[in-house]
N, C-alpha and C. Protein backbone atom coordinates (compact mmCIF):
# COMPACT_ATOMS: atom_id res chain seq x y z
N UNK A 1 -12.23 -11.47 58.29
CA UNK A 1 -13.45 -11.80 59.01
C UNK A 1 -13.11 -12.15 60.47
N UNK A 2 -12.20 -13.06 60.69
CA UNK A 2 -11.98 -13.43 61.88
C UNK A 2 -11.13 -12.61 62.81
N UNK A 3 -10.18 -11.29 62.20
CA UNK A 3 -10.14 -10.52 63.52
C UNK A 3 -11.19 -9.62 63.10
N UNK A 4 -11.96 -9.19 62.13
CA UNK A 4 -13.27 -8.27 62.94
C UNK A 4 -13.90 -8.18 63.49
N UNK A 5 -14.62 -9.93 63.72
CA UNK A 5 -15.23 -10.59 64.78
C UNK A 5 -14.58 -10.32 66.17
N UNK A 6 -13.48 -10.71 65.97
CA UNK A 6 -12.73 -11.17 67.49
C UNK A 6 -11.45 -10.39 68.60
N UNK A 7 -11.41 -9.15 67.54
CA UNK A 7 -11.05 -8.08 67.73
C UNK A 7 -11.67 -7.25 68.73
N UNK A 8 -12.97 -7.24 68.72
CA UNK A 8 -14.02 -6.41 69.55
C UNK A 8 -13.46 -7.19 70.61
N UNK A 9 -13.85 -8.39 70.49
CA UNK A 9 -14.48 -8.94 71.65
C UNK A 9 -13.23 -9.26 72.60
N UNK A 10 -12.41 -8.83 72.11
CA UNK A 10 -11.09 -8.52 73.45
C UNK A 10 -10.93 -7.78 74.09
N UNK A 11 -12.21 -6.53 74.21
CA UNK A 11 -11.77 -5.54 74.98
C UNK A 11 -11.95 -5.60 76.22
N UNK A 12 -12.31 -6.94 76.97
CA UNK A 12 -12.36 -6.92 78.47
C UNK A 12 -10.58 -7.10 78.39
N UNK A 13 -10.17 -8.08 77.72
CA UNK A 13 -8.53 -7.95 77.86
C UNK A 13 -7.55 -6.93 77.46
N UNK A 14 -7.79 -5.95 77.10
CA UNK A 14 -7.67 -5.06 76.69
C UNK A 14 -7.92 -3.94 78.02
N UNK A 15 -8.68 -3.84 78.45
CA UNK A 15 -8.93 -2.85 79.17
C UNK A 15 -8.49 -3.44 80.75
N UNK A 16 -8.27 -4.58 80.76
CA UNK A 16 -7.40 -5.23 81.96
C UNK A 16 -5.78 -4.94 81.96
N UNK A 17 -6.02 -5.26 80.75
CA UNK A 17 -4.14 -4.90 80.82
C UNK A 17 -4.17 -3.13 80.86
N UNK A 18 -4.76 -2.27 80.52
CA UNK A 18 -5.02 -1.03 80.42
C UNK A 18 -4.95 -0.55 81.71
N UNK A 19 -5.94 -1.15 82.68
CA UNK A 19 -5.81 -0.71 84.29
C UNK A 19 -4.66 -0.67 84.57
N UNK A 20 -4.21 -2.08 84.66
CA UNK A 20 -2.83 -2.67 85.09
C UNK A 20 -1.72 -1.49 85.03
N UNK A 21 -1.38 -1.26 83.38
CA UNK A 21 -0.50 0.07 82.80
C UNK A 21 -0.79 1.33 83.27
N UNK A 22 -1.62 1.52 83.76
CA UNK A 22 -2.23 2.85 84.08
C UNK A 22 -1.66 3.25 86.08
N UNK A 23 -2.05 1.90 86.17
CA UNK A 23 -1.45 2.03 88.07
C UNK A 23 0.20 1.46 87.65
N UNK A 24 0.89 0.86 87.09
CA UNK A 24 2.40 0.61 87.02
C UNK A 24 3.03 2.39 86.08
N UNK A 25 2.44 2.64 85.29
CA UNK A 25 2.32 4.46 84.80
C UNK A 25 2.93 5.25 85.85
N UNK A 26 1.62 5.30 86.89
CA UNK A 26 1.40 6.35 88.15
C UNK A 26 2.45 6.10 88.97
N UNK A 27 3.25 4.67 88.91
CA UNK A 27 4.39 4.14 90.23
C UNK A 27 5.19 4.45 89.43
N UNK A 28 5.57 5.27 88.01
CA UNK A 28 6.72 5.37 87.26
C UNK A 28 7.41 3.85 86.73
N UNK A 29 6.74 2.88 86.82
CA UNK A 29 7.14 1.57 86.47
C UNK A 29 6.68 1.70 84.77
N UNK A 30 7.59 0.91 84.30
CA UNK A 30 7.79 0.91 82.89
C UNK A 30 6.89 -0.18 82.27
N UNK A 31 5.64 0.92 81.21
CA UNK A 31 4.95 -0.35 80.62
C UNK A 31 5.16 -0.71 79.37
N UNK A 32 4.82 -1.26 78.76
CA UNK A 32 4.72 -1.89 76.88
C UNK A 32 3.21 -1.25 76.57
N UNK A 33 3.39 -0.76 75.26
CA UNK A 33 2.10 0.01 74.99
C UNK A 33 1.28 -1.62 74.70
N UNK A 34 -0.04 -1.01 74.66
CA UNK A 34 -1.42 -2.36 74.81
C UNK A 34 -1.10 -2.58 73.03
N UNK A 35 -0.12 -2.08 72.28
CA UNK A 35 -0.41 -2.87 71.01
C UNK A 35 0.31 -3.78 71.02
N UNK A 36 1.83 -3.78 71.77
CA UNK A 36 2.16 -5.64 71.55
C UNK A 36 1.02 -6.93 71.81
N UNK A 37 0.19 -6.21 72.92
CA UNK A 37 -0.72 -7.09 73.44
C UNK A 37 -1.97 -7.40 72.16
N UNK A 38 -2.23 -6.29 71.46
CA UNK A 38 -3.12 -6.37 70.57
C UNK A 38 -2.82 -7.51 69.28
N UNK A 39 -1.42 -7.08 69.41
CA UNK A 39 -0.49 -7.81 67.97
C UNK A 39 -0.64 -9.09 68.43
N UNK A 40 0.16 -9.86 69.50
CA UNK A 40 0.06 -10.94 69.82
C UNK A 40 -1.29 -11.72 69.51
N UNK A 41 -2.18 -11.03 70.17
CA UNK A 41 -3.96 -11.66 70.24
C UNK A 41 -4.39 -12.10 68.53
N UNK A 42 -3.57 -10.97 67.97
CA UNK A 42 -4.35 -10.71 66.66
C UNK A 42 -3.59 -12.08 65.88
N UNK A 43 -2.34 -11.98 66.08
CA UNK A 43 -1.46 -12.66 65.18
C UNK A 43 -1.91 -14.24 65.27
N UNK A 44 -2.43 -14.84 66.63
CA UNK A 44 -3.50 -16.37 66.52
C UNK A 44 -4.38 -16.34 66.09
N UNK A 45 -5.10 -15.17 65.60
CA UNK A 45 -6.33 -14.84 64.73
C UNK A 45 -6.03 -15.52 63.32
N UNK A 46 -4.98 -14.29 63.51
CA UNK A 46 -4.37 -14.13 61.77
C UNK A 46 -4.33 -15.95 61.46
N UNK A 47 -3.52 -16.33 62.10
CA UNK A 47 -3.14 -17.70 62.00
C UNK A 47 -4.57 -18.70 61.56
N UNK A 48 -5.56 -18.59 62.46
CA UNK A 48 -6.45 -19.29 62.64
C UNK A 48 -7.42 -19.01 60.93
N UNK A 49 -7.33 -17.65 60.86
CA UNK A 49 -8.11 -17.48 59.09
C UNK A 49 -7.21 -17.93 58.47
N UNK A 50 -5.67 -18.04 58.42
CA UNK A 50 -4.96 -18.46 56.96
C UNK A 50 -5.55 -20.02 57.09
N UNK A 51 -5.92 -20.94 58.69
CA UNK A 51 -6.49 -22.27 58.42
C UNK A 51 -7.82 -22.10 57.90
N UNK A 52 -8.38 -21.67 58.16
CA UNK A 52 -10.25 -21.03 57.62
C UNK A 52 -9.69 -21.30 55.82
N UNK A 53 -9.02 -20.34 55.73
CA UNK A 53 -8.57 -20.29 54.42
C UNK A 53 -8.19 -21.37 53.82
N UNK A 54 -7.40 -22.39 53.98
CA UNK A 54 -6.93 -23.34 53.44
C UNK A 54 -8.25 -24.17 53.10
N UNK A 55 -9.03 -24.43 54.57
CA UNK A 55 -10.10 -25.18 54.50
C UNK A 55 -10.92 -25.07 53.16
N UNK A 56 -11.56 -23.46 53.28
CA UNK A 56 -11.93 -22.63 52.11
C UNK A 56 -11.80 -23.25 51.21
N UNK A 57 -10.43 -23.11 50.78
CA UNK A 57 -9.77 -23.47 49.60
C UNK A 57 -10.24 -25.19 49.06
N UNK A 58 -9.37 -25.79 50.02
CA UNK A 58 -10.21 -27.45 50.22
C UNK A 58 -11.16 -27.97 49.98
N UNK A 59 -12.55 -27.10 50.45
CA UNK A 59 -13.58 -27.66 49.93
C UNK A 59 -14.28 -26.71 48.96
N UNK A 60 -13.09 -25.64 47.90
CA UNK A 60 -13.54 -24.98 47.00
C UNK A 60 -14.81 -24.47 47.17
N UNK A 61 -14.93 -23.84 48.34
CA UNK A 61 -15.66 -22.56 48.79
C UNK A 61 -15.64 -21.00 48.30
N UNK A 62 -16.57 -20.35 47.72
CA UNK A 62 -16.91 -18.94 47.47
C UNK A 62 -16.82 -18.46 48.93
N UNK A 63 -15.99 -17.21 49.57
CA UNK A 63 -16.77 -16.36 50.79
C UNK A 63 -18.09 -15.92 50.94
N UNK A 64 -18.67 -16.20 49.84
CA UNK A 64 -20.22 -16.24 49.99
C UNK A 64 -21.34 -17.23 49.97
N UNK A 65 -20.65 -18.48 49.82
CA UNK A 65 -21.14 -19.60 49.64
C UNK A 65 -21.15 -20.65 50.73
N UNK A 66 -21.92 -21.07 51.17
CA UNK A 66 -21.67 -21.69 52.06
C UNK A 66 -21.20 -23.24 51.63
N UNK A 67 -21.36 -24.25 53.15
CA UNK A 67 -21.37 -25.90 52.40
C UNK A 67 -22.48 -25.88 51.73
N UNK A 68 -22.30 -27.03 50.62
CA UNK A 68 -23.74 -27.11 50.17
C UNK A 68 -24.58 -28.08 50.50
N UNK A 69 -23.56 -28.90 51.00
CA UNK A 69 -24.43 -30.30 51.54
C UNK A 69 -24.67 -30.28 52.99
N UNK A 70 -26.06 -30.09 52.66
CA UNK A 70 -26.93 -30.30 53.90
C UNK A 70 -26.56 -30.61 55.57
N UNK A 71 -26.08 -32.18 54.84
CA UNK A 71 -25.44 -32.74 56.48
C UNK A 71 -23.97 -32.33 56.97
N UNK A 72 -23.07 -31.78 55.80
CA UNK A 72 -21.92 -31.47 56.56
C UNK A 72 -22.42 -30.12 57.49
N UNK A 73 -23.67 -29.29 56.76
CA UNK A 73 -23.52 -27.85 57.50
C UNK A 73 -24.61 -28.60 58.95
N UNK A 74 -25.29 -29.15 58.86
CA UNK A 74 -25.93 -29.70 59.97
C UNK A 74 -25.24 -30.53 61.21
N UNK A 75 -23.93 -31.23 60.50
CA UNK A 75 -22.72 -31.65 61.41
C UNK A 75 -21.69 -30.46 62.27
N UNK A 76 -21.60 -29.37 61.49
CA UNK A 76 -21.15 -28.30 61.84
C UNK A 76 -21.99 -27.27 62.82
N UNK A 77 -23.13 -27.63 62.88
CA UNK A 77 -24.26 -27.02 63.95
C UNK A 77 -24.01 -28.23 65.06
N UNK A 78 -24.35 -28.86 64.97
CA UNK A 78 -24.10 -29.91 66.24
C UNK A 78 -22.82 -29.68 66.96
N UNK A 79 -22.13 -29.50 66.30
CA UNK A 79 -20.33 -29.65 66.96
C UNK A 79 -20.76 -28.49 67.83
N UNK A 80 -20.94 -27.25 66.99
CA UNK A 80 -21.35 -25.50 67.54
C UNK A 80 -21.84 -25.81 68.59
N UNK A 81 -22.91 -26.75 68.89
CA UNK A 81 -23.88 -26.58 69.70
C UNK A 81 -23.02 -27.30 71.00
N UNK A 82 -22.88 -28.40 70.46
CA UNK A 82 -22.12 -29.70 71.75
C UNK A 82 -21.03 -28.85 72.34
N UNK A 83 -20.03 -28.20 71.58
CA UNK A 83 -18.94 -27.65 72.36
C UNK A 83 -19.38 -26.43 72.83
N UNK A 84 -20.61 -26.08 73.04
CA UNK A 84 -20.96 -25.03 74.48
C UNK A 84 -21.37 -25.52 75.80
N UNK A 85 -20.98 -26.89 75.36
CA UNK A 85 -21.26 -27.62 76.99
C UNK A 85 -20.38 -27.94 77.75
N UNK A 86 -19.17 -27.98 76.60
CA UNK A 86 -17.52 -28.99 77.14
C UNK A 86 -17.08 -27.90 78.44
N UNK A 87 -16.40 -28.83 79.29
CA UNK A 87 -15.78 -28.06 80.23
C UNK A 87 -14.30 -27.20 79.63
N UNK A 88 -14.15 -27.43 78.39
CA UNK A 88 -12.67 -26.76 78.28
C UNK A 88 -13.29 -25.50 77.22
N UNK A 89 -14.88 -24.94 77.03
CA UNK A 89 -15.46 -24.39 76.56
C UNK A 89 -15.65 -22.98 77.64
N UNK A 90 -16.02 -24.23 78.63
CA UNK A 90 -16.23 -22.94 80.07
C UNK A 90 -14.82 -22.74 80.73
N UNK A 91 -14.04 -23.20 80.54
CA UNK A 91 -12.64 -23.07 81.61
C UNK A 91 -11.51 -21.93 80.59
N UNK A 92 -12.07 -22.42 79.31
CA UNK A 92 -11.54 -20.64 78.77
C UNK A 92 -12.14 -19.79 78.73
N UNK A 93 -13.76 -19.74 78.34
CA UNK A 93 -14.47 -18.47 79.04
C UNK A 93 -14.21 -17.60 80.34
N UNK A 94 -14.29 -18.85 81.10
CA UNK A 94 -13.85 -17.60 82.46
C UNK A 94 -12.20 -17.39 82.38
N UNK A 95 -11.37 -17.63 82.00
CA UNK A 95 -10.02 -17.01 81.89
C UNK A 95 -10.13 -15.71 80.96
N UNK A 96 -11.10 -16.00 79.88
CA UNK A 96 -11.34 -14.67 79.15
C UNK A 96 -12.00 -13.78 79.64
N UNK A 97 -12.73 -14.41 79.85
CA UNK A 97 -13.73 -12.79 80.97
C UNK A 97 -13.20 -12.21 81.77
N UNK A 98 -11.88 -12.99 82.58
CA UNK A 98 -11.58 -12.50 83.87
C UNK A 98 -9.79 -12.36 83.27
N UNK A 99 -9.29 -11.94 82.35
CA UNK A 99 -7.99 -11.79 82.57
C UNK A 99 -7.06 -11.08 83.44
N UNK A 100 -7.58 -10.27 84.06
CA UNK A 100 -6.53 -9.96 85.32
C UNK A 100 -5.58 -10.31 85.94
N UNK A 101 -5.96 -11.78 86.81
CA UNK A 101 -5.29 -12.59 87.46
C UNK A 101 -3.98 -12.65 86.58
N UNK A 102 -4.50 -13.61 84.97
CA UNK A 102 -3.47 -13.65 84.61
C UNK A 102 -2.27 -12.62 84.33
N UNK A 103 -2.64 -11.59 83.84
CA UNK A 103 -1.89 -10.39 84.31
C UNK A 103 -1.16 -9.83 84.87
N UNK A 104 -1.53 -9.78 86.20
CA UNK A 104 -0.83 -9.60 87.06
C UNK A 104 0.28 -11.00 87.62
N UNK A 105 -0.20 -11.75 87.48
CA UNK A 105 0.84 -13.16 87.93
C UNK A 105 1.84 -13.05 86.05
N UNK A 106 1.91 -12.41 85.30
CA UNK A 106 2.66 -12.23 84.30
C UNK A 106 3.13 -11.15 83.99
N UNK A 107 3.25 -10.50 84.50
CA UNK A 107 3.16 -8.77 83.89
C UNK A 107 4.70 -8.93 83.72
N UNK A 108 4.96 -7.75 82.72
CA UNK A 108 6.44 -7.63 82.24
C UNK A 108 6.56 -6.63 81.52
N UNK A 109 7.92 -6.40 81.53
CA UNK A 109 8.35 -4.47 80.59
C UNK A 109 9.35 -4.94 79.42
N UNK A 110 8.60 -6.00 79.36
CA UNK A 110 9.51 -6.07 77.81
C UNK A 110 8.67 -6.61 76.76
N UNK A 111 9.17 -6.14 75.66
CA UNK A 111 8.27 -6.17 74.46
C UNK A 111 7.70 -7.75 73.68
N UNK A 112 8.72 -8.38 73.80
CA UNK A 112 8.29 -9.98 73.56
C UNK A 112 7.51 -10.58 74.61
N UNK A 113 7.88 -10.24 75.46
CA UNK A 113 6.66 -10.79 76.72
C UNK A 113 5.48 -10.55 76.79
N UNK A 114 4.76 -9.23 76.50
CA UNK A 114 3.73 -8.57 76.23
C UNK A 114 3.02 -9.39 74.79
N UNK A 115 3.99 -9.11 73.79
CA UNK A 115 3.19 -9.96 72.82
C UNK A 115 2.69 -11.41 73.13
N UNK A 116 4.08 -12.19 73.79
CA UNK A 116 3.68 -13.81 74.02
C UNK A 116 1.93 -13.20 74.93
N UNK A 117 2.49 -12.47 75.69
CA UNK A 117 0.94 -12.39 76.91
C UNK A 117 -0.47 -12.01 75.55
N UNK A 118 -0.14 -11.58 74.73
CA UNK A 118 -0.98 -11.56 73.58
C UNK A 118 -1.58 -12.99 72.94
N UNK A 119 -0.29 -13.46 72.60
CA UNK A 119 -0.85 -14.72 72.02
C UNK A 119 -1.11 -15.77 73.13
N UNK A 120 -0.48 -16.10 73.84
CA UNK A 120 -2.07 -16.96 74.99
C UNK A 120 -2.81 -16.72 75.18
N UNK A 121 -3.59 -14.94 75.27
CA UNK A 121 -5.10 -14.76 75.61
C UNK A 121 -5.29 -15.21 74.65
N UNK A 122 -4.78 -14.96 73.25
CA UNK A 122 -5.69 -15.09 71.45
C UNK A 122 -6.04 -16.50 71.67
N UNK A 123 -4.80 -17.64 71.87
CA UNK A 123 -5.58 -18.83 72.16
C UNK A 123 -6.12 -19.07 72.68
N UNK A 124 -6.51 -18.99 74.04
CA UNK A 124 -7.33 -19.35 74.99
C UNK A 124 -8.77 -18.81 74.27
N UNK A 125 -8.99 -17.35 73.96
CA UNK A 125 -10.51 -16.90 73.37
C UNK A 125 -10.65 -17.85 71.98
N UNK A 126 -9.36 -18.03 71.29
CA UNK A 126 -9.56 -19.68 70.10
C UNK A 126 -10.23 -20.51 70.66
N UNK A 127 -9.24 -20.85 71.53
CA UNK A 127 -10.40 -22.21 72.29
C UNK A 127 -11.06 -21.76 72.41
N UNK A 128 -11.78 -20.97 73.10
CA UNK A 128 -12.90 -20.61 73.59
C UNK A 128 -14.32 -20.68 72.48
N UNK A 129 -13.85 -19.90 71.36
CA UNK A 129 -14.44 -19.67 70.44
C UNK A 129 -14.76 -20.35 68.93
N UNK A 130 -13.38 -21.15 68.95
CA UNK A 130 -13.37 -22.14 67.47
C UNK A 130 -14.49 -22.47 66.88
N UNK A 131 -15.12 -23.40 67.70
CA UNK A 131 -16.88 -23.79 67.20
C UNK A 131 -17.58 -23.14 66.57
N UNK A 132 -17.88 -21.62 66.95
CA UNK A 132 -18.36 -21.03 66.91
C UNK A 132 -18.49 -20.35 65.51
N UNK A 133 -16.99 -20.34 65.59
CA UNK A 133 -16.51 -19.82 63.92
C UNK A 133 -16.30 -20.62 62.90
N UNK A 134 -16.39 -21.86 63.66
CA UNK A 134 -16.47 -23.12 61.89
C UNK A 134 -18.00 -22.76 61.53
N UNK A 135 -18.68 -22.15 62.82
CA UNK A 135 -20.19 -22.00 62.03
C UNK A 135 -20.05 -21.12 60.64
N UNK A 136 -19.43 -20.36 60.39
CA UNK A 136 -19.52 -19.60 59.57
C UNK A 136 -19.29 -20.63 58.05
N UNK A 137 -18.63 -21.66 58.03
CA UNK A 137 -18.77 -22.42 56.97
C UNK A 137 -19.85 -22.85 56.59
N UNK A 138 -20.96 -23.44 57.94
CA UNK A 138 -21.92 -23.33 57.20
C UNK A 138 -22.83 -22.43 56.94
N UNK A 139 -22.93 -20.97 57.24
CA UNK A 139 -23.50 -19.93 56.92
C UNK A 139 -23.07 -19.08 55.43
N UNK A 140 -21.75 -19.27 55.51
CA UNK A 140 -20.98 -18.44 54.12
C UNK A 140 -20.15 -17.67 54.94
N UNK A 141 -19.16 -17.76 54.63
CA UNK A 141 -17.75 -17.35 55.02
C UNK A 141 -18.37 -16.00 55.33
N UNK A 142 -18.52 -15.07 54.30
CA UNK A 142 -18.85 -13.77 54.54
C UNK A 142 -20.29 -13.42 54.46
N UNK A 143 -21.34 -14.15 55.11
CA UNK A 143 -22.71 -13.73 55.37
C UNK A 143 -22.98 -13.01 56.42
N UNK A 144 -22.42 -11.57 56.52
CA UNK A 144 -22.77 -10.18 57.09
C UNK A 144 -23.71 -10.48 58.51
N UNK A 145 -25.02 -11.15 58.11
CA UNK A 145 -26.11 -11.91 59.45
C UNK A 145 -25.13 -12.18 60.67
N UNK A 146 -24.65 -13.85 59.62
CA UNK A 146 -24.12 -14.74 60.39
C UNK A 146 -23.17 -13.90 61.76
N UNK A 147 -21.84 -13.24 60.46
CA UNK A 147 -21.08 -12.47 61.33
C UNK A 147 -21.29 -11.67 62.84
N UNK A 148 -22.41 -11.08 62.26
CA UNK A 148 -23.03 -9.97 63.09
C UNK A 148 -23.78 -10.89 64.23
N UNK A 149 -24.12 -12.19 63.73
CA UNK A 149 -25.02 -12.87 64.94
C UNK A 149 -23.86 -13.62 66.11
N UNK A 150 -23.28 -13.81 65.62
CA UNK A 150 -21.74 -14.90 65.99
C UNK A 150 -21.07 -13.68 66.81
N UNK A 151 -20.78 -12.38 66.24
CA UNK A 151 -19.88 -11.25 67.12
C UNK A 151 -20.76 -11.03 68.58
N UNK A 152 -22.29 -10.56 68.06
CA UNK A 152 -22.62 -10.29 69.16
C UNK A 152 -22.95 -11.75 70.56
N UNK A 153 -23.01 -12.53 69.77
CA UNK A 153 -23.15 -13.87 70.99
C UNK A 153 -21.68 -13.81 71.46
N UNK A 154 -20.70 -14.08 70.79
CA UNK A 154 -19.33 -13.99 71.63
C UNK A 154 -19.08 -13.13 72.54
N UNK A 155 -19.50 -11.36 72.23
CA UNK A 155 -19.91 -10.46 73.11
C UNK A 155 -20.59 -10.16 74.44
N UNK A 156 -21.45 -11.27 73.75
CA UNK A 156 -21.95 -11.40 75.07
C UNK A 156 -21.55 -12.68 76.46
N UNK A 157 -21.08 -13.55 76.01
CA UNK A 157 -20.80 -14.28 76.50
C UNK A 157 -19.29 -13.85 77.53
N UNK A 158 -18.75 -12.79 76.62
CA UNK A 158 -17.44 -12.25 77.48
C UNK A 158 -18.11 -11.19 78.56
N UNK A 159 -19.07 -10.88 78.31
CA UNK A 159 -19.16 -9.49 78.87
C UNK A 159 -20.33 -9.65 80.11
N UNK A 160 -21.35 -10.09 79.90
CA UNK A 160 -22.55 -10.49 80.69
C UNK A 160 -22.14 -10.81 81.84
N UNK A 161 -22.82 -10.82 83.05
CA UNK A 161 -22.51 -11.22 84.72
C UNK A 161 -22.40 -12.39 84.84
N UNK A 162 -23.72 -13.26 83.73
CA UNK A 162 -23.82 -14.42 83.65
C UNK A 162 -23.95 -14.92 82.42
N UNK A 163 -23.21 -15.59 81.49
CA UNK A 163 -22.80 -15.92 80.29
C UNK A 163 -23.62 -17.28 80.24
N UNK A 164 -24.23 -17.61 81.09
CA UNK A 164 -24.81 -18.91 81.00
C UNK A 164 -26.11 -19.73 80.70
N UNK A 165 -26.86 -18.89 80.72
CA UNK A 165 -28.26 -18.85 79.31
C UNK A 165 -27.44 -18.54 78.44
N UNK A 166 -27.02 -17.52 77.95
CA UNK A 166 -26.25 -17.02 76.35
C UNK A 166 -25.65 -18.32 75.65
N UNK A 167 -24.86 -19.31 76.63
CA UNK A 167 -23.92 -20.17 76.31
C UNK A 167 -24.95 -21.52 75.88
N UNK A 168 -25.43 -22.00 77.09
CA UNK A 168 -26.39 -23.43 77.06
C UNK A 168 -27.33 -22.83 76.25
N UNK A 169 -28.17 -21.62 76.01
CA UNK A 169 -29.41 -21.30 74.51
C UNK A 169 -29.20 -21.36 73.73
N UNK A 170 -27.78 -20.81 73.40
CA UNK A 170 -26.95 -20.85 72.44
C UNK A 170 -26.47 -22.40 71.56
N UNK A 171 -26.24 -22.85 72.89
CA UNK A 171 -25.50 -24.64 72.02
C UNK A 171 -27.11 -25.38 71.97
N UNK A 172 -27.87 -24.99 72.71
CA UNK A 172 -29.39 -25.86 72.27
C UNK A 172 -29.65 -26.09 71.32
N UNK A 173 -29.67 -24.36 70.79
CA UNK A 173 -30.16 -23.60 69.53
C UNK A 173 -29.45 -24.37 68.10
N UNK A 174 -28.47 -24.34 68.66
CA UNK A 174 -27.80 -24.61 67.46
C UNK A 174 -27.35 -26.73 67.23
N UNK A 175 -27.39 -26.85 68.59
CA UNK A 175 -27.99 -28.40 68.25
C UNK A 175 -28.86 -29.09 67.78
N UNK A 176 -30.27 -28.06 68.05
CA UNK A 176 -31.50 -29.08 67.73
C UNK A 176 -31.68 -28.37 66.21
N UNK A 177 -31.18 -27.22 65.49
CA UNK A 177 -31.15 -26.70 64.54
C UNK A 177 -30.22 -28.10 63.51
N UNK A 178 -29.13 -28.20 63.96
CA UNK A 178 -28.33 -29.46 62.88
C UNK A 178 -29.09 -31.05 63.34
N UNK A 179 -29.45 -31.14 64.22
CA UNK A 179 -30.22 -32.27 64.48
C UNK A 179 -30.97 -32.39 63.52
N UNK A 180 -31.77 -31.72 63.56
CA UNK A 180 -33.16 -30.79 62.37
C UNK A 180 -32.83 -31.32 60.82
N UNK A 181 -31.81 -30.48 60.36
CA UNK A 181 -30.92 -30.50 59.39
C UNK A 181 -30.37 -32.23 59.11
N UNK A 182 -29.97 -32.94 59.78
CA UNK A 182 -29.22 -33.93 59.72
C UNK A 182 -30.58 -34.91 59.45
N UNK A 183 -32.02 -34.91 60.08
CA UNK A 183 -33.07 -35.79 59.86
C UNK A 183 -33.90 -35.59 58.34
N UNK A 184 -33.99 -34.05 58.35
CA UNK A 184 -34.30 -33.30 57.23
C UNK A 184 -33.57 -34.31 56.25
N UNK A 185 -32.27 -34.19 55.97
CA UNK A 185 -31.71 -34.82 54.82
C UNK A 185 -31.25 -36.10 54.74
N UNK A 186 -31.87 -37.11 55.38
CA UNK A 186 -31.57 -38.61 55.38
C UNK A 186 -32.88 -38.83 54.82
């Protein structure tokens, strides 16, 4: 689930490092194909579902089941919502949207380097994104919607001119939704 989601949504980094290879190509400078970069990204993914997983496991979760109690999934909307406001919410967004810079102030022709340059974007879009994806606990690990609603908001948030209705509608939405939830069940 979590690299199908988050897989897409790397292709602004992806296609940054792509330019990059494409003009170091043309100068005969030696590149690393974009899959160490892919591997790296993927492999903090990977990491991040075997914790999904444990959690899973922990609170003896079905992938189709969500929490069942009310206020933990209504606590889990609030968090969603609050951490689209944090500044370390927006200070990895724009490193993700804009990976270039980093890029180029890192670039390298060797194969471990490329991957490490993998796994700091993967974290940084983690940070970026974590919240987002504990939502899925309270939706159901594998509720197809959820997925599909969660990919395309991350999508957009990387990709848009201005990510910033998407981001603050987004954490509203999903605040006054567990707010909701949290009064609902007291």
């Amino acid at each position: 689930m979590s690299l199908g989601m988050m897989v897409p949504a790397a292709l602004p980094m992806i296609a940054s490092y792509l330019d990059i290879a494409d003009a170091a190509s043309e100068k005969r400078i030696s590149v690393v194909p974009a899959g160490y970069l892919i591997a790296g990204y993927g492999f903090v993914w990977l990491l991040y579902a075997l914790a999904a997983t444990m959690v899973q496991l922990a609170l003896k979760l079905t992938p189709l089941i969500a929490l069942a109690n009310e206020q933990h999934r209504s606590l889990l909307l609030l968090i969603g919502g609050l951490y689209q406001f944090t500044p370390l919410k927006h200070a990895c967004l724009t490193k993700c949207r804009a990976p270039m810079p980093y890029f180029l102030a890192n670039w390298s022709d060797g194969k471990a380097q490329v991957f490490k340059m993998g796994v700091e974007q993967g974290a940084l879009c983690l940070a970026c994104c974590w919240a987002l994806m504990l939502l899925m606990l309270a939706a159901g690990l594998m509720n197809l919607v959820w997925m599909g609603a969660l990919f395309i908001l991350i999508a957009l948030e990387k990709v848009l001119p201005r990510p910033e209705p998407i981001v603050y509608g987004s954490g509203i939405g999903f605040f006054l939704v567990g707010l909701i939830g949290l009064i609902g069940s007291t």
